[in-house]
N, C-alpha and C. Protein backbone atom coordinates (compact mmCIF):
# COMPACT_ATOMS: atom_id res chain seq x y z
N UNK A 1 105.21 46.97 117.18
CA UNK A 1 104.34 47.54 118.20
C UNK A 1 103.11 46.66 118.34
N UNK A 2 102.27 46.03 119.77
CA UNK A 2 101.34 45.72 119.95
C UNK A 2 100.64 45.89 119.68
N UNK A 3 99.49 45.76 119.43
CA UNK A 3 97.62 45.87 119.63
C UNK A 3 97.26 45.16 120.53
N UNK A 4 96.91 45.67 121.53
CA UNK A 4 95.68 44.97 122.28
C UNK A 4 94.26 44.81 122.25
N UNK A 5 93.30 44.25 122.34
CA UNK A 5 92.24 44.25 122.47
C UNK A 5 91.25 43.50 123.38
N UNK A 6 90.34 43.95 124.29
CA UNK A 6 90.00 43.36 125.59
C UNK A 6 88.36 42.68 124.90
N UNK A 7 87.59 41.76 126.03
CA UNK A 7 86.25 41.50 125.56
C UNK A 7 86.33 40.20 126.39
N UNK A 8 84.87 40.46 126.93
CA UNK A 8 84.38 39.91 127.60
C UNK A 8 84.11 40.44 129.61
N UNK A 9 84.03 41.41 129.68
CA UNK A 9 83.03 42.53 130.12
C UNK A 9 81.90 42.32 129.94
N UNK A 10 80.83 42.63 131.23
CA UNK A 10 79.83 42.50 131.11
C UNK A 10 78.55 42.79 132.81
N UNK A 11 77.82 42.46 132.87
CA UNK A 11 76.82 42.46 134.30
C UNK A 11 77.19 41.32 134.59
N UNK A 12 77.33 41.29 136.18
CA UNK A 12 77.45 40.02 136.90
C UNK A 12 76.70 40.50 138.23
N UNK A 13 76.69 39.32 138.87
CA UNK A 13 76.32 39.76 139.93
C UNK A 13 76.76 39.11 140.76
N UNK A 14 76.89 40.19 142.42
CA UNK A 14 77.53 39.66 143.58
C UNK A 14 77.76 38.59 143.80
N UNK A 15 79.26 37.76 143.66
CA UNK A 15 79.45 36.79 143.95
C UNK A 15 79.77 36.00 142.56
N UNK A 16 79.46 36.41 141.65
CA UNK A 16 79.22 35.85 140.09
C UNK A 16 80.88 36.07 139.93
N UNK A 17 80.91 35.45 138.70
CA UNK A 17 82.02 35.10 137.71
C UNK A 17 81.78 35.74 136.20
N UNK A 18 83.44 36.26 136.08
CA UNK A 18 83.52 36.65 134.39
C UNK A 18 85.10 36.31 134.13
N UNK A 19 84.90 36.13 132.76
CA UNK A 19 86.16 35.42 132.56
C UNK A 19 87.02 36.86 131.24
N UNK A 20 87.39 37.88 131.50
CA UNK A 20 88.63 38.64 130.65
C UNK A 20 89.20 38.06 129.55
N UNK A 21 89.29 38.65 128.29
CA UNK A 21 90.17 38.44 127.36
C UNK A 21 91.04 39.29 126.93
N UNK A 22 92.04 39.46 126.58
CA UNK A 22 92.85 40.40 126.02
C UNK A 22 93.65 39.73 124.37
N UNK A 23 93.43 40.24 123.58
CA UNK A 23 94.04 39.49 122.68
C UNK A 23 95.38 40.65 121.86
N UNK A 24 96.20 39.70 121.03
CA UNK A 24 97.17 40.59 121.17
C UNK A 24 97.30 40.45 119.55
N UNK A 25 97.94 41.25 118.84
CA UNK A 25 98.45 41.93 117.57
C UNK A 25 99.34 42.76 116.66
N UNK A 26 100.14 42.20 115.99
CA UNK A 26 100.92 43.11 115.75
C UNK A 26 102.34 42.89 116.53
N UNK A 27 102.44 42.62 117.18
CA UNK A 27 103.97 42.41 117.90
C UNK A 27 104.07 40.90 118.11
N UNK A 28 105.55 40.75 119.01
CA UNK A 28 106.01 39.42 119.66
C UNK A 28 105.40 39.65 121.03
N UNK A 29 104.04 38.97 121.21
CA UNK A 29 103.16 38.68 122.60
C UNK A 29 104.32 38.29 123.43
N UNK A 30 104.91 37.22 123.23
CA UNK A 30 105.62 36.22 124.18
C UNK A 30 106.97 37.25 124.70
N UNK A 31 106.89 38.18 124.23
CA UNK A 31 108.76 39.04 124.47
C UNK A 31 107.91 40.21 125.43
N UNK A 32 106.59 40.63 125.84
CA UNK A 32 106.52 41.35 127.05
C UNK A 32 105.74 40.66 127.99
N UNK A 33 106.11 41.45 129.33
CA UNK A 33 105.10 40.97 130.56
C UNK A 33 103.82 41.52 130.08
N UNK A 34 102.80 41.18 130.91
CA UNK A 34 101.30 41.65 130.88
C UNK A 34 100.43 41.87 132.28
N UNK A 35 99.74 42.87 132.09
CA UNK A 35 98.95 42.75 132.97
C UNK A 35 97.59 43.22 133.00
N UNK A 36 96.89 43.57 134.22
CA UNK A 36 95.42 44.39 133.70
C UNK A 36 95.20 45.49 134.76
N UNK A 37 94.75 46.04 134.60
CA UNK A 37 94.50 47.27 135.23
C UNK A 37 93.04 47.72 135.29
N UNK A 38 92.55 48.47 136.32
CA UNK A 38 91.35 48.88 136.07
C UNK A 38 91.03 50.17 136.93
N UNK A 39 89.78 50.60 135.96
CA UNK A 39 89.50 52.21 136.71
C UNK A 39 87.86 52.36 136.76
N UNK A 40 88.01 52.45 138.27
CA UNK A 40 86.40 52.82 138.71
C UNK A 40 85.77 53.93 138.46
N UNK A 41 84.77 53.92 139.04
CA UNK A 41 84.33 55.63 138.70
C UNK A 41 84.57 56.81 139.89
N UNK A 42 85.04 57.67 139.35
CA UNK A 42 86.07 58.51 140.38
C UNK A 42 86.75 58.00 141.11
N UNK A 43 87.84 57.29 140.41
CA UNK A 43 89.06 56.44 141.28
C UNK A 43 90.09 56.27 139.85
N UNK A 44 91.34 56.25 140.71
CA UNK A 44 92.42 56.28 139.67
C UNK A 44 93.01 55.11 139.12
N UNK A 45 93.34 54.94 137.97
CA UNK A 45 93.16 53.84 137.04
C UNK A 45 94.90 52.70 138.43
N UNK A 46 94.15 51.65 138.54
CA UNK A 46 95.19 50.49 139.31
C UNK A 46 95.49 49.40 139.26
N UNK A 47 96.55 49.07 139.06
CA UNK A 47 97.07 47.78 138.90
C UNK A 47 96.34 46.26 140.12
N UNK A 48 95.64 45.48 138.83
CA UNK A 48 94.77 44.51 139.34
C UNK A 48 95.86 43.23 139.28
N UNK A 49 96.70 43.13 137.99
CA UNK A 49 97.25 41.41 138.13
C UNK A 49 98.29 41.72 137.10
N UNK A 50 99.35 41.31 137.02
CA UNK A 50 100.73 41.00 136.14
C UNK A 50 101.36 39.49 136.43
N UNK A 51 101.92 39.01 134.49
CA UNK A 51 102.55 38.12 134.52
C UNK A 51 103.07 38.32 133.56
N UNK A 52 104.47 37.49 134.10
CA UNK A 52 105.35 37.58 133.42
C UNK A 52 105.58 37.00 131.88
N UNK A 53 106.48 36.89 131.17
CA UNK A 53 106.44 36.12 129.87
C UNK A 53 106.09 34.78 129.65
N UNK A 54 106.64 34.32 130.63
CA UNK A 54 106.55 32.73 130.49
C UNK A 54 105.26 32.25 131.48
N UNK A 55 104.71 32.94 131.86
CA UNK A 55 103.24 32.83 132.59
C UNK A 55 103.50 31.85 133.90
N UNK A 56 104.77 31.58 134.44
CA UNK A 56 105.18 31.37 135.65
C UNK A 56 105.02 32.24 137.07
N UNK A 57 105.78 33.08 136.55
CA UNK A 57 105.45 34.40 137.60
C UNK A 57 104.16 35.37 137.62
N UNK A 58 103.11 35.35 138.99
CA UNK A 58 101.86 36.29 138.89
C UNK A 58 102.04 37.18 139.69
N UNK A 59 101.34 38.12 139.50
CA UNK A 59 101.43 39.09 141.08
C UNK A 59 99.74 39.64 140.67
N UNK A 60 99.40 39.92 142.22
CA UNK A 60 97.95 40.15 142.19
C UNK A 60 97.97 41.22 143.26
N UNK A 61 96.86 42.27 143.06
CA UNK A 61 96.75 43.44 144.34
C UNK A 61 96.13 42.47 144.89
N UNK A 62 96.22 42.67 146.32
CA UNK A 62 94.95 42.51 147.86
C UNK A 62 94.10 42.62 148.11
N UNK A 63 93.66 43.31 146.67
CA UNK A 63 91.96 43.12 146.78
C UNK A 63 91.40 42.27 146.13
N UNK A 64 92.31 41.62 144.79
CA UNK A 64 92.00 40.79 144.50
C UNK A 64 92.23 39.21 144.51
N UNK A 65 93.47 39.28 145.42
CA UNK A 65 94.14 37.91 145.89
C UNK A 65 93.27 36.58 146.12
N UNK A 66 93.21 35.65 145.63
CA UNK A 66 92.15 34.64 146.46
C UNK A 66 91.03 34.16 145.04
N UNK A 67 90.71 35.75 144.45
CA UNK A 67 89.37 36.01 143.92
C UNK A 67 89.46 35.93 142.27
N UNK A 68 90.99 36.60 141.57
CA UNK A 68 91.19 36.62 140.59
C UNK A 68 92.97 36.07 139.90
N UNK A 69 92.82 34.90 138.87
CA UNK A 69 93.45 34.65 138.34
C UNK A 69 93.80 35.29 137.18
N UNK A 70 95.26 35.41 136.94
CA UNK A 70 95.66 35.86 135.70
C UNK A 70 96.57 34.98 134.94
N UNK A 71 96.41 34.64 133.48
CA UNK A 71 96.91 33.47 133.02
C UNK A 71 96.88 33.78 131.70
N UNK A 72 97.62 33.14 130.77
CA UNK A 72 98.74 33.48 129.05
C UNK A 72 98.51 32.15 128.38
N UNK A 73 98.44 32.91 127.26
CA UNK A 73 98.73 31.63 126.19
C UNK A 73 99.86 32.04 124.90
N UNK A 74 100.75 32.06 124.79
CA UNK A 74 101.61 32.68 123.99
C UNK A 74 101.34 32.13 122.65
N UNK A 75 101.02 31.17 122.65
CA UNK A 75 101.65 30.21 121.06
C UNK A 75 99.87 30.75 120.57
N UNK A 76 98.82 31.60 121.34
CA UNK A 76 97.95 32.12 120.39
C UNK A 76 97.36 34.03 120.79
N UNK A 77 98.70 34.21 121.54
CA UNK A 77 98.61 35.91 121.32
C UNK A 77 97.26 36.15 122.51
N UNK A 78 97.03 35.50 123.65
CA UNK A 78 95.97 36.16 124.19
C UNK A 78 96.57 35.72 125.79
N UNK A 79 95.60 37.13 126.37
CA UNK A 79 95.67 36.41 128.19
C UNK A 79 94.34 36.52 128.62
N UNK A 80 94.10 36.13 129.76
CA UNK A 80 92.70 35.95 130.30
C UNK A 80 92.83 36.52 132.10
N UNK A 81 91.98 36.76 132.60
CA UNK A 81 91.75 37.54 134.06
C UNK A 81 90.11 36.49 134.12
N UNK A 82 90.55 35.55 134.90
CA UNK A 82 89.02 35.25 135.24
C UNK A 82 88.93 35.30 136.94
N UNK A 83 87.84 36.33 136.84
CA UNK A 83 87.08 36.62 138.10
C UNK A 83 85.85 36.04 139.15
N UNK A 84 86.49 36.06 140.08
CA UNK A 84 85.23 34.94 140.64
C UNK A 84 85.00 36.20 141.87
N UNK A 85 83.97 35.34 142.62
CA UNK A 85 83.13 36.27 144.23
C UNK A 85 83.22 37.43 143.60
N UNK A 86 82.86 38.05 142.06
CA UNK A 86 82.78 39.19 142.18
C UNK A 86 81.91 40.48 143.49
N UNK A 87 82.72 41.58 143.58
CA UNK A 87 81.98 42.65 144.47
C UNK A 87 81.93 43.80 143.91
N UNK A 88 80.63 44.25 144.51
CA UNK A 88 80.48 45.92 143.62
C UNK A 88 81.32 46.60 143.66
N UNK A 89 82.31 46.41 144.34
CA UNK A 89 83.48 47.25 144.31
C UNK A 89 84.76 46.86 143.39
N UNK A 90 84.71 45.68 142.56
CA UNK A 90 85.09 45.47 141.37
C UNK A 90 84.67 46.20 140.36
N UNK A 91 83.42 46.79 140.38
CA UNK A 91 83.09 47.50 139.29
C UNK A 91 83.80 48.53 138.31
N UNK A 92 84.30 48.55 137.11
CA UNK A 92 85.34 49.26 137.18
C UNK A 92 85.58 49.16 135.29
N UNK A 93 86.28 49.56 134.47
CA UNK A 93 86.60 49.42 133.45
C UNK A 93 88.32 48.55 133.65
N UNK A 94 87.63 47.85 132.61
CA UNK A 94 89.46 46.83 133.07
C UNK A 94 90.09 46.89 131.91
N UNK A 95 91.50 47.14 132.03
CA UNK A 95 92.36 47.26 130.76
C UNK A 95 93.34 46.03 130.61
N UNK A 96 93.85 45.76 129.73
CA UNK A 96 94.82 44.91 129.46
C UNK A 96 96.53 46.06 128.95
N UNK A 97 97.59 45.75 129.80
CA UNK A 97 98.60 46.35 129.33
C UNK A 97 99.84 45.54 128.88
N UNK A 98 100.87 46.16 127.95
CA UNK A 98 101.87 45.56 127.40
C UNK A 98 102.95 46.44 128.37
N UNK A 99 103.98 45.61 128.62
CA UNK A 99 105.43 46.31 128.96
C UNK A 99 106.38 45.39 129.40
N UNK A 100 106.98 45.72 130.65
CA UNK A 100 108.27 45.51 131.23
C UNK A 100 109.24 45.21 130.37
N UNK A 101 110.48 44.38 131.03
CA UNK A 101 111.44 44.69 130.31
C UNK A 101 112.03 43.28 129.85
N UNK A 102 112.15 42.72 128.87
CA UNK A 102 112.85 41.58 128.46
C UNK A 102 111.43 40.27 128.81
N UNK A 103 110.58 41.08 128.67
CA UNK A 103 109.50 39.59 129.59
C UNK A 103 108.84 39.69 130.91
N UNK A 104 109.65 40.45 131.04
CA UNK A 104 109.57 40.39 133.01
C UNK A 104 109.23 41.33 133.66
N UNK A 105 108.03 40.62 134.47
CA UNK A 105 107.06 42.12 135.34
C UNK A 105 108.30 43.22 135.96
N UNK A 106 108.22 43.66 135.77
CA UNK A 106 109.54 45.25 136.89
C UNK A 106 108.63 45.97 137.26
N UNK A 107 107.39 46.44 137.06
CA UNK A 107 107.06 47.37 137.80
C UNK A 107 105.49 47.10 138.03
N UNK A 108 104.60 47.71 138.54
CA UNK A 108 103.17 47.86 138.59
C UNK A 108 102.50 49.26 138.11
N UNK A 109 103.43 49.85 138.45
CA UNK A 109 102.62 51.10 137.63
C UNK A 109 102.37 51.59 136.45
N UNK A 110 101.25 52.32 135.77
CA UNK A 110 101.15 52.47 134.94
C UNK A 110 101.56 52.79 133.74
N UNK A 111 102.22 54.01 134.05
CA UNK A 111 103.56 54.40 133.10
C UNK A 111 104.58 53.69 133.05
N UNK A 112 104.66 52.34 133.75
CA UNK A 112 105.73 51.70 132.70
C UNK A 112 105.43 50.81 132.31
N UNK A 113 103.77 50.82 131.52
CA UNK A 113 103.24 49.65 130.22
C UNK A 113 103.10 50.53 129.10
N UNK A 114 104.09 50.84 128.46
CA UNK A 114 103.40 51.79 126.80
C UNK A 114 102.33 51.31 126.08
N UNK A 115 101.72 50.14 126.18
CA UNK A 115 100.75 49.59 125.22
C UNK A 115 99.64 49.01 125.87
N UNK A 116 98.44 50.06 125.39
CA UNK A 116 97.60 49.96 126.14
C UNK A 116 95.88 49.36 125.58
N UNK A 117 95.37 48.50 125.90
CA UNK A 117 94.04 47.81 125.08
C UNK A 117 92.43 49.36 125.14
N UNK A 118 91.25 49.24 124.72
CA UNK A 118 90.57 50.96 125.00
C UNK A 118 89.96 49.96 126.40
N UNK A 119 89.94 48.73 127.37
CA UNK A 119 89.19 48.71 128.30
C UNK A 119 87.89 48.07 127.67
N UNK A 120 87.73 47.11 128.83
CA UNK A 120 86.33 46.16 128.82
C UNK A 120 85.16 47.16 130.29
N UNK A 121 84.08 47.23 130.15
CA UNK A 121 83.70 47.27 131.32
C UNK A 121 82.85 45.90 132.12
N UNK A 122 83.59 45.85 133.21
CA UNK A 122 82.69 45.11 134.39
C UNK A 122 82.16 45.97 135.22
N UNK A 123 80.41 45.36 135.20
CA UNK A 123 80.14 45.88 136.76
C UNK A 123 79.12 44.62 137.19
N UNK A 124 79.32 45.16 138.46
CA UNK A 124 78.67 44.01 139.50
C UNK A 124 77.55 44.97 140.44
N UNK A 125 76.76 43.81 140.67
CA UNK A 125 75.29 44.48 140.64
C UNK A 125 75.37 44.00 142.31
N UNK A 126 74.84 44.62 143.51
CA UNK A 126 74.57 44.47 144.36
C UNK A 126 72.88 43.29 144.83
């Protein structure tokens, strides 16, 4: 079974940059997909970015397309989400999740990552 653990959260401001960590523990990192997720305040926790095992395949929501990369390092157990043009409407607690199946993103929703990091918070300052 995984451990996750997130860091590097923090104040930015409009337009600013932060760079996500997720580090991993306890399991074979390289044998699930990953992704991150995040939950604003009074808004329901949503899928921000997934990749696959071999850090070939990304998928990104539309809000963040353009703005945020998601990227793996297997051979040392961690992934990274670095954010650029942040907007206050990024503001949000961001999670790091473990799942899919054999490696490979299958889904976006939540319930199908069992392994879950407690969340970094970002917010962005107007």
């Amino acid at each position: 079974q995984v451990q996750l653990a997130e860091s590097g959260g923090g104040l930015a401001q409009t337009g600013g940059s932060l760079r996500l960590a997720c580090a991993a523990s306890g399991g074979t990192f390289g044998s699930y997909a990953m992704a991150w997720f995040r939950q604003g305040p009074g808004k329901a926790r949503e899928f921000v970015a997934g990749i696959g095992w071999a850090g070939e395949n990304t998928y990104y929501a539309d809000s963040v397309k353009g703005r945020f990369t998601i990227s793996r390092d297997n051979a040392h157990n961690v992934m990274h989400l670095q954010m650029s043009s942040l907007k206050p409407e990024d503001t949000a607690l961001y999670y790091c999740a473990a799942g899919g199946r054999n490696g490979v993103l299958i889904s976006t929703a939540a319930r199908d990552f069992p392994y879950w990091g407690q969340g970094t918070q970002v917010t962005v300052s107007s």
